[in-house]
C-alpha atoms as a PDB file:
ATOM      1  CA  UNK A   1       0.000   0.000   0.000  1.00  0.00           C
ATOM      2  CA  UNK A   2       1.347   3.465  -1.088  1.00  0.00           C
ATOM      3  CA  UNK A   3       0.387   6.636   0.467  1.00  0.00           C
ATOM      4  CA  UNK A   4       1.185   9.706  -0.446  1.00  0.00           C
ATOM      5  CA  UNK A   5       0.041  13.168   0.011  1.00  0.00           C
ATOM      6  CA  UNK A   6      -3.417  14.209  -2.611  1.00  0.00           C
ATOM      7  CA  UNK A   7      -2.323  16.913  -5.124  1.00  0.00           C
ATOM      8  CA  UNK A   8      -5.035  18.631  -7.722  1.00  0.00           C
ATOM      9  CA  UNK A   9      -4.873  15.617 -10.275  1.00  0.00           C
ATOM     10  CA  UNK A  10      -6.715  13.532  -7.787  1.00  0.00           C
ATOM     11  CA  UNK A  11     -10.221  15.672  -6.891  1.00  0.00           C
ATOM     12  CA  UNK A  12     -11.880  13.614 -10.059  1.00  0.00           C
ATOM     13  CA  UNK A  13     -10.986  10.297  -8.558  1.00  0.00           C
ATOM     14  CA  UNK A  14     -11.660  11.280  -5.362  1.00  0.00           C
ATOM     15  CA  UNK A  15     -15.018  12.606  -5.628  1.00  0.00           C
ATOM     16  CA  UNK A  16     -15.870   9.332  -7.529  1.00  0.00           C
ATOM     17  CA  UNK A  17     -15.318   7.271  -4.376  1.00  0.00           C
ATOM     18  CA  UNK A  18     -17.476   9.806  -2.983  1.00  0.00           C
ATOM     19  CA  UNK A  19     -20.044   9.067  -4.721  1.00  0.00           C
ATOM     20  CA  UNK A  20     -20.016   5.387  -4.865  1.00  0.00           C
ATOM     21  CA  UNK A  21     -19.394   5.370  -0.915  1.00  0.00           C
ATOM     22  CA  UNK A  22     -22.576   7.515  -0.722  1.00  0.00           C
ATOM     23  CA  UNK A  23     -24.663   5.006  -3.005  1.00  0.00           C
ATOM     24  CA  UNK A  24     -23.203   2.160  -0.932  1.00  0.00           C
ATOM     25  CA  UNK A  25     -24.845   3.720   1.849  1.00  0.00           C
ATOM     26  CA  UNK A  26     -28.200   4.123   0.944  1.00  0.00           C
ATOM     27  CA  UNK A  27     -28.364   0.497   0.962  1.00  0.00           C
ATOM     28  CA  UNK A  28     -26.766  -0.783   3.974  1.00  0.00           C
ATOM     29  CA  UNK A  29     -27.695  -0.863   7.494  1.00  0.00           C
ATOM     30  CA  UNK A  30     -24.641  -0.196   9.066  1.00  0.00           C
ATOM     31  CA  UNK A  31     -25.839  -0.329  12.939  1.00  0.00           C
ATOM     32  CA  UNK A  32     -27.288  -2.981  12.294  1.00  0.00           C
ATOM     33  CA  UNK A  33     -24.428  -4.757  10.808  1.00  0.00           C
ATOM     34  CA  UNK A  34     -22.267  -3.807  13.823  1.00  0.00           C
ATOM     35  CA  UNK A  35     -24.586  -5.078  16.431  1.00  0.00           C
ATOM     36  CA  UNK A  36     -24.878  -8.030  14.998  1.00  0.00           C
ATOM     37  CA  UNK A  37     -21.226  -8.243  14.406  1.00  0.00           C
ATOM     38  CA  UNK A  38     -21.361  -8.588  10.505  1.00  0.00           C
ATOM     39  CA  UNK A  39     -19.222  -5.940   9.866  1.00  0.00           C
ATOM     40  CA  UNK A  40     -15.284  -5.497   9.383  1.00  0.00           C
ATOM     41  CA  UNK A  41     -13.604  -2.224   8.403  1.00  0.00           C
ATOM     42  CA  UNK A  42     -10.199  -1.971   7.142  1.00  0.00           C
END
């Protein structure tokens, strides 16, 4: 995994993660998943 400080050249990219995190969202139940321990983050 690289990481490296965002510059200009990466708002496009960026805000299309956005967006798909965002649609993601609208169909998950993220408490939900918690409590019931279904979820993992990395």
């Amino acid at each position: 995994m690289n990481i490296r400080l965002a510059n200009s050249n990466d708002i496009e990219k960026i805000n299309a993660i956005i967006n798909d995190l965002n649609n993601v969202k609208k169909f998950c139940k993220f408490e939900s998943d918690i409590l019931n321990k279904e979820m993992y983050i990395m």
